[in-house]
C-alpha atoms as a PDB file:
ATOM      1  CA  UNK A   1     116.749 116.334  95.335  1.00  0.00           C
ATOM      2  CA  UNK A   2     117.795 118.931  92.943  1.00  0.00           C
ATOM      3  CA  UNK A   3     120.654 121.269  94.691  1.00  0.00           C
ATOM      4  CA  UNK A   4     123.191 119.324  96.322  1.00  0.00           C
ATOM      5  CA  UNK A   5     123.408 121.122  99.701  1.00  0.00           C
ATOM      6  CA  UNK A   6     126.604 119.226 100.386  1.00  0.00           C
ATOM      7  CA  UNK A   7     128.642 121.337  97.689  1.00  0.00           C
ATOM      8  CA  UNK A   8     128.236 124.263 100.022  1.00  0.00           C
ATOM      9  CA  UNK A   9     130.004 122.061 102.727  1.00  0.00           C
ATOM     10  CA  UNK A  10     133.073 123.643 104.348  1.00  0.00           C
ATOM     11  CA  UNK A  11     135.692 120.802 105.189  1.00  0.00           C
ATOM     12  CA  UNK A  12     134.864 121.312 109.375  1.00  0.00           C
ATOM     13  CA  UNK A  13     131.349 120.580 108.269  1.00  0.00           C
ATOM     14  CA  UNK A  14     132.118 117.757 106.201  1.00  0.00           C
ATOM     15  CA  UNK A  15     134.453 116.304 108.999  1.00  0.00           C
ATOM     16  CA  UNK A  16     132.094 116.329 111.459  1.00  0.00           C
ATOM     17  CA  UNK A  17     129.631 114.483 109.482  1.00  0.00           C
ATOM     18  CA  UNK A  18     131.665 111.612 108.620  1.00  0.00           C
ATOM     19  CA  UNK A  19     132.958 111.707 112.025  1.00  0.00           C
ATOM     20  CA  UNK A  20     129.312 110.974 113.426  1.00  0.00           C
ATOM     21  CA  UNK A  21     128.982 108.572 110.864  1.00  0.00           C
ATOM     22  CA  UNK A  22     132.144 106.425 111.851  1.00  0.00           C
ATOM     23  CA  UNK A  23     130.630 106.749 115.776  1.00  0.00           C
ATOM     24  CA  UNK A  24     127.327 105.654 114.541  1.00  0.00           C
ATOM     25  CA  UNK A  25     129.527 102.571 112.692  1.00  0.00           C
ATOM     26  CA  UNK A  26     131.180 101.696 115.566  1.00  0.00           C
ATOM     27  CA  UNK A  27     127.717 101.732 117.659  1.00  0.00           C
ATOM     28  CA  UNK A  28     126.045  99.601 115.051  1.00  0.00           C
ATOM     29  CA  UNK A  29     129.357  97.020 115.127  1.00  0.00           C
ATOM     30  CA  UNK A  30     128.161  95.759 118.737  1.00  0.00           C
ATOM     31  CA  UNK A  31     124.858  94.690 117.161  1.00  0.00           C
ATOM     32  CA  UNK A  32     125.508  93.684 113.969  1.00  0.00           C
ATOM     33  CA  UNK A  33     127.956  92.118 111.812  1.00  0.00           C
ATOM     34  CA  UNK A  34     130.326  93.519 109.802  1.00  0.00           C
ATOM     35  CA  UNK A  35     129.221  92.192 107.101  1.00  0.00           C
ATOM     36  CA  UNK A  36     125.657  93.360 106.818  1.00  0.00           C
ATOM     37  CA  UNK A  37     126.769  96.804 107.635  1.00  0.00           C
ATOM     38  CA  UNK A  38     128.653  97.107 104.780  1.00  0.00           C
ATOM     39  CA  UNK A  39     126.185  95.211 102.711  1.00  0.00           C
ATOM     40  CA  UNK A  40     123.268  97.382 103.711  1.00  0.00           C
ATOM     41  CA  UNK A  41     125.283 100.967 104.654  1.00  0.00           C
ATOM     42  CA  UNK A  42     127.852 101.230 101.980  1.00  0.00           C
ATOM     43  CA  UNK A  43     126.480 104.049  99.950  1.00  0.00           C
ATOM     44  CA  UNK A  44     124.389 105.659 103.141  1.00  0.00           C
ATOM     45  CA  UNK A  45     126.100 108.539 104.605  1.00  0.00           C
ATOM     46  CA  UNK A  46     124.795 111.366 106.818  1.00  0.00           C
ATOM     47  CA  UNK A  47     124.281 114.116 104.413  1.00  0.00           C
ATOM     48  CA  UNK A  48     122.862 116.775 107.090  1.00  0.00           C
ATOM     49  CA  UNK A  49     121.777 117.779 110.678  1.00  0.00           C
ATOM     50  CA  UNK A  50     118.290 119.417 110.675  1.00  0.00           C
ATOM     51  CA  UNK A  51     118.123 121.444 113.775  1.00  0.00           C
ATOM     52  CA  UNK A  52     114.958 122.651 113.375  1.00  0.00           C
ATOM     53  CA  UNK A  53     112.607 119.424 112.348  1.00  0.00           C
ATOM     54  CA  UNK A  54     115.665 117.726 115.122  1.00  0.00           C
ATOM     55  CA  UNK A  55     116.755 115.109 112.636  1.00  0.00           C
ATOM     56  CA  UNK A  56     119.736 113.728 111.365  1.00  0.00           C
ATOM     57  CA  UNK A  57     119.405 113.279 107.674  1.00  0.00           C
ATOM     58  CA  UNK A  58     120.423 110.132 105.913  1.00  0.00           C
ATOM     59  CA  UNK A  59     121.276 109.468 102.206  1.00  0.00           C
ATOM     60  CA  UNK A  60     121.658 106.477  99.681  1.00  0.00           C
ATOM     61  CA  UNK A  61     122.764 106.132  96.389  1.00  0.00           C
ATOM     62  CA  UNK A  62     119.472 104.574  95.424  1.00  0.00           C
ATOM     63  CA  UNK A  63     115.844 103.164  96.088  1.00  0.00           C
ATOM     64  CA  UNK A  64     117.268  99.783  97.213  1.00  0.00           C
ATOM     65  CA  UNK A  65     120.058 100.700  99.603  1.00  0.00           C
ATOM     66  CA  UNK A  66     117.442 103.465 101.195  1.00  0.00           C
ATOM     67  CA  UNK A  67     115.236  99.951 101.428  1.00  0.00           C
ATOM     68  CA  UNK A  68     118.052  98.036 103.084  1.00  0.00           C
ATOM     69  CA  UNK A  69     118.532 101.024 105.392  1.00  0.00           C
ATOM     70  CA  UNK A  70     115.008 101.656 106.270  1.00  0.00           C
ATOM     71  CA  UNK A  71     114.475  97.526 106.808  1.00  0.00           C
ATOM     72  CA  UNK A  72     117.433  96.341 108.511  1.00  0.00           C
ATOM     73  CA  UNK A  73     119.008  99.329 110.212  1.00  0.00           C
ATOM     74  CA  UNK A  74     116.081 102.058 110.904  1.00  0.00           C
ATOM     75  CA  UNK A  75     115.569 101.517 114.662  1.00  0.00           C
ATOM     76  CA  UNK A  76     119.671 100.675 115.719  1.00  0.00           C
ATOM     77  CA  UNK A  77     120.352 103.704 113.702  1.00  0.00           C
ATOM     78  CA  UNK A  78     117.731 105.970 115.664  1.00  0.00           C
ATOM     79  CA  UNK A  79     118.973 104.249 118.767  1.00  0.00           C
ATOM     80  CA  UNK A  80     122.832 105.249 117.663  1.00  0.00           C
ATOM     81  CA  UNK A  81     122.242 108.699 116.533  1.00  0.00           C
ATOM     82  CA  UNK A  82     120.465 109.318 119.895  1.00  0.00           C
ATOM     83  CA  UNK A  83     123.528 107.031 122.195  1.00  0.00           C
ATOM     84  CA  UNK A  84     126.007 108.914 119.288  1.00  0.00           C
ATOM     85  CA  UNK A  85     124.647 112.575 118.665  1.00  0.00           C
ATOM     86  CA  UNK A  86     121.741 113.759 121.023  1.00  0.00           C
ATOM     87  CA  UNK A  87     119.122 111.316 122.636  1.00  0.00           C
ATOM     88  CA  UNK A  88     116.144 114.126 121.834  1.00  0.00           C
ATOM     89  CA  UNK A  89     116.914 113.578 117.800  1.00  0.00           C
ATOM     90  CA  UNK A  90     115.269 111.183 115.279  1.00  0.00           C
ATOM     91  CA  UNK A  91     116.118 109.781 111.576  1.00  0.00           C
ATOM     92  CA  UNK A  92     115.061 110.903 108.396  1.00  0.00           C
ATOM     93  CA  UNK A  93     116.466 109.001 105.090  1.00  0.00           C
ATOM     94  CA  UNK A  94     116.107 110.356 101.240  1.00  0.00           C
ATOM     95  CA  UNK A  95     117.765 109.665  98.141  1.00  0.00           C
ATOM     96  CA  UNK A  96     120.725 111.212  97.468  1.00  0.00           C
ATOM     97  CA  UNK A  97     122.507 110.578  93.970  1.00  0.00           C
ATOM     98  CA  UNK A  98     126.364 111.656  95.389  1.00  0.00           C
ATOM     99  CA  UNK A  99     126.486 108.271  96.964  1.00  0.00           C
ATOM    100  CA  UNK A 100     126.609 106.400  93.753  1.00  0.00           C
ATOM    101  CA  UNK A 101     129.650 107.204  93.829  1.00  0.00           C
ATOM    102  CA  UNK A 102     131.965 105.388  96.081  1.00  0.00           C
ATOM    103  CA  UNK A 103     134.422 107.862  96.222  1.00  0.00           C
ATOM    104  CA  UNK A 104     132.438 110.475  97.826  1.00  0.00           C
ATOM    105  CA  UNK A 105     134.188 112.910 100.430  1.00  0.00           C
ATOM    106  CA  UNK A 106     131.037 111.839 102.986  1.00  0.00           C
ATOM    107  CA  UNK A 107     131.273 108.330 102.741  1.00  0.00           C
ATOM    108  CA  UNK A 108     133.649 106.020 104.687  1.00  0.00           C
ATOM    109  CA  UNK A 109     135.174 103.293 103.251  1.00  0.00           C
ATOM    110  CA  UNK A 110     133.099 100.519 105.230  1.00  0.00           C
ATOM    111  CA  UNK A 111     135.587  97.466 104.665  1.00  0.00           C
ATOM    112  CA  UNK A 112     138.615  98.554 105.468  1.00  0.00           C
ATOM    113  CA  UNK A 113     137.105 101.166 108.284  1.00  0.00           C
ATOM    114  CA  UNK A 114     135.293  97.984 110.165  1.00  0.00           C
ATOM    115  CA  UNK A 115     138.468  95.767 109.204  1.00  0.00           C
ATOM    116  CA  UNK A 116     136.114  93.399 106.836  1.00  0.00           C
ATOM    117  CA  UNK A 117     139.132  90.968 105.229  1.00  0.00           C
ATOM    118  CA  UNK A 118     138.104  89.388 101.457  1.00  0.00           C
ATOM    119  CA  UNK A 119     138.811  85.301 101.808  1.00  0.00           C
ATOM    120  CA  UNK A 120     141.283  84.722  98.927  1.00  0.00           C
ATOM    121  CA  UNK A 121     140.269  83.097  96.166  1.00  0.00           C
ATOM    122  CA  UNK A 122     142.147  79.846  95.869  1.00  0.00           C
ATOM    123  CA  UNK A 123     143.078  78.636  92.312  1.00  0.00           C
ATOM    124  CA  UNK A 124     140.749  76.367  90.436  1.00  0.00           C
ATOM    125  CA  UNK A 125     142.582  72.882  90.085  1.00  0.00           C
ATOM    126  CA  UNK A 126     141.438  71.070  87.120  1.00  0.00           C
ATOM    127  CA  UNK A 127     138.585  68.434  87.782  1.00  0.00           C
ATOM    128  CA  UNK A 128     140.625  65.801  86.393  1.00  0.00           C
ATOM    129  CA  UNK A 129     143.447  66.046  88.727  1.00  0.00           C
ATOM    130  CA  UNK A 130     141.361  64.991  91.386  1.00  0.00           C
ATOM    131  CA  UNK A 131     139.994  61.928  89.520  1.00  0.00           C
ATOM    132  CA  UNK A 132     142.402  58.740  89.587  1.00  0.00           C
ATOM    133  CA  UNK A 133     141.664  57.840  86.117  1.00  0.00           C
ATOM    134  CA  UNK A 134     143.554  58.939  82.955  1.00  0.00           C
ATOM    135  CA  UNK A 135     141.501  61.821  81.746  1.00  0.00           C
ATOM    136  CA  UNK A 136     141.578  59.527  78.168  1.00  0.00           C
ATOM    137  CA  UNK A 137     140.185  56.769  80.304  1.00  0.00           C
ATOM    138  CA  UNK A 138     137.592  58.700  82.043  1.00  0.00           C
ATOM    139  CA  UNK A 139     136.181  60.250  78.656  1.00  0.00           C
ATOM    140  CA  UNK A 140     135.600  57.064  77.111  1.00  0.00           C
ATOM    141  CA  UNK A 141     133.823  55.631  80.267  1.00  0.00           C
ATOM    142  CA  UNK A 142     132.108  58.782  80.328  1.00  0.00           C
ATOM    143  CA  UNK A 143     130.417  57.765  76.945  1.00  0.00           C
ATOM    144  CA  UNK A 144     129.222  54.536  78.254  1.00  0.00           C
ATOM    145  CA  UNK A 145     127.990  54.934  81.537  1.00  0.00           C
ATOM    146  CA  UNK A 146     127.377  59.154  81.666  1.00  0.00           C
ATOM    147  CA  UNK A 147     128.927  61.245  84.033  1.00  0.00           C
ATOM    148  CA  UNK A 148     131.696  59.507  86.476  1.00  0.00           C
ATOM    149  CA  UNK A 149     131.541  60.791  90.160  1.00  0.00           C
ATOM    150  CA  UNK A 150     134.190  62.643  91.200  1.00  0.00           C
ATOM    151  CA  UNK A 151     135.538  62.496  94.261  1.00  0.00           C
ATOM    152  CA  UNK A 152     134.779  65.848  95.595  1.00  0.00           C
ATOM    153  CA  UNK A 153     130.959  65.207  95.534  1.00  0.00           C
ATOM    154  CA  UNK A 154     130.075  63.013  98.371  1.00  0.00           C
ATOM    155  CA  UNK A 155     127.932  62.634 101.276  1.00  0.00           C
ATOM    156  CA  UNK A 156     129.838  64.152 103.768  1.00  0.00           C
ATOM    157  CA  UNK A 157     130.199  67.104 101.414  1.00  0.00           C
ATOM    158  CA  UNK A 158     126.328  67.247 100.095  1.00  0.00           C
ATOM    159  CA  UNK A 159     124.276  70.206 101.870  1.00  0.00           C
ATOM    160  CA  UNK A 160     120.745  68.941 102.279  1.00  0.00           C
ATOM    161  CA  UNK A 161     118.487  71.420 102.803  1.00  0.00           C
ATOM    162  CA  UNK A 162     114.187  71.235 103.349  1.00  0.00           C
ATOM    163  CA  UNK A 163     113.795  71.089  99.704  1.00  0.00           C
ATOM    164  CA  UNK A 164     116.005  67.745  99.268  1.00  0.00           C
ATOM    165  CA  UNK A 165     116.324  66.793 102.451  1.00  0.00           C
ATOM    166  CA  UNK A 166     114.153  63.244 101.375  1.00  0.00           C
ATOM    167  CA  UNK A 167     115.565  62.799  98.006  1.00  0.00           C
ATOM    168  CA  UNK A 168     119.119  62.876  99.938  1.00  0.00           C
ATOM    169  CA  UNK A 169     118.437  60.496 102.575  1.00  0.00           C
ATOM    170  CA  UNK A 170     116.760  57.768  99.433  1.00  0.00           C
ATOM    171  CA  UNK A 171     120.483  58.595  97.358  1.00  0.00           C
ATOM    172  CA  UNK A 172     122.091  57.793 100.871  1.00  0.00           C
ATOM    173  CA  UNK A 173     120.089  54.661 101.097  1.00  0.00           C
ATOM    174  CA  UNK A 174     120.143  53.230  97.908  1.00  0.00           C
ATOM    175  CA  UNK A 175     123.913  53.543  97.951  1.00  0.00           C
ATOM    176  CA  UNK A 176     124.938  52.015 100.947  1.00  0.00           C
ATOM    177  CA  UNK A 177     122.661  49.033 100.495  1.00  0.00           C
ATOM    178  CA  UNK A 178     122.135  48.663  96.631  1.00  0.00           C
END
């Protein structure tokens, strides 16, 4: 796109089309989780109506997020702008460099708009607080036998997926009858 036809935008216009974006949100959220929407729509915004071709015009920042768009969302977003807009209109989706930006007067801030809440990190406790053994003690077992286990890497904790799924149930074997 060369001319950005949003910079002729008057701020009714430009309400109006994040308005229909935050309905078109809120339609998606009974479908979808929160999360992928903001994964996949965070820099797509509506960036114009097209009454004549009767299309509502999507853009994103970039090649990938129009990819994410077009693969995860392109039918629920034809079926919102129609439940959302008018039921006789279609999608059309093109790059639109504006959306890089974050800050953008047409986008909506996604995580705070669908209440998304970021899990708090919790503080990384050193690995030898969690071991019994004097951290002196450990090192110099360490040298003789390799790596001690710690206590945080058990079983119960272990994730075994297709790929190890038989070399964890031979580790669980050999160690409960040696």
């Amino acid at each position: 796109m060369l001319i950005d036809p949003t910079t002729s935008y008057d701020q009714s216009k430009i309400t109006y089309l994040l308005e229909l974006r935050e309905k078109i949100i809120l339609h998606l959220a009974a479908s979808f989780p929160p999360e992928k929407i903001l994964m996949s729509l965070s820099k797509v915004g509506i960036i114009d109506i097209d009454e004549n071709k009767k299309e509502v015009i999507f853009g994103a920042s970039n090649d990938f997020m129009l990819t994410q768009a077009k693969k995860f969302f392109n039918k629920a977003l034809k079926d919102a702008v129609q439940n959302c807009y008018n039921p006789q209109y279609g999608v059309n989706y093109m790059i639109y460099n504006g959306f890089s930006d974050e800050k953008n007067h047409l986008l909506l801030d996604l995580k705070s708009f669908l209440n998304i809440q970021t899990p708090k990190k919790e503080k990384k406790t050193d690995s030898h607080a969690s071991s019994p053994l004097n951290p002196s003690i450990k090192n110099e077992l360490n040298q003789y036998f390799g790596i001690l286990f710690l206590p945080e890497y058990r079983f119960n904790t272990f994730v075994a997926g297709a790929a190890n799924q038989m070399a964890f149930a031979a580790a669980k074997a050999v160690a409960t009858a040696p």
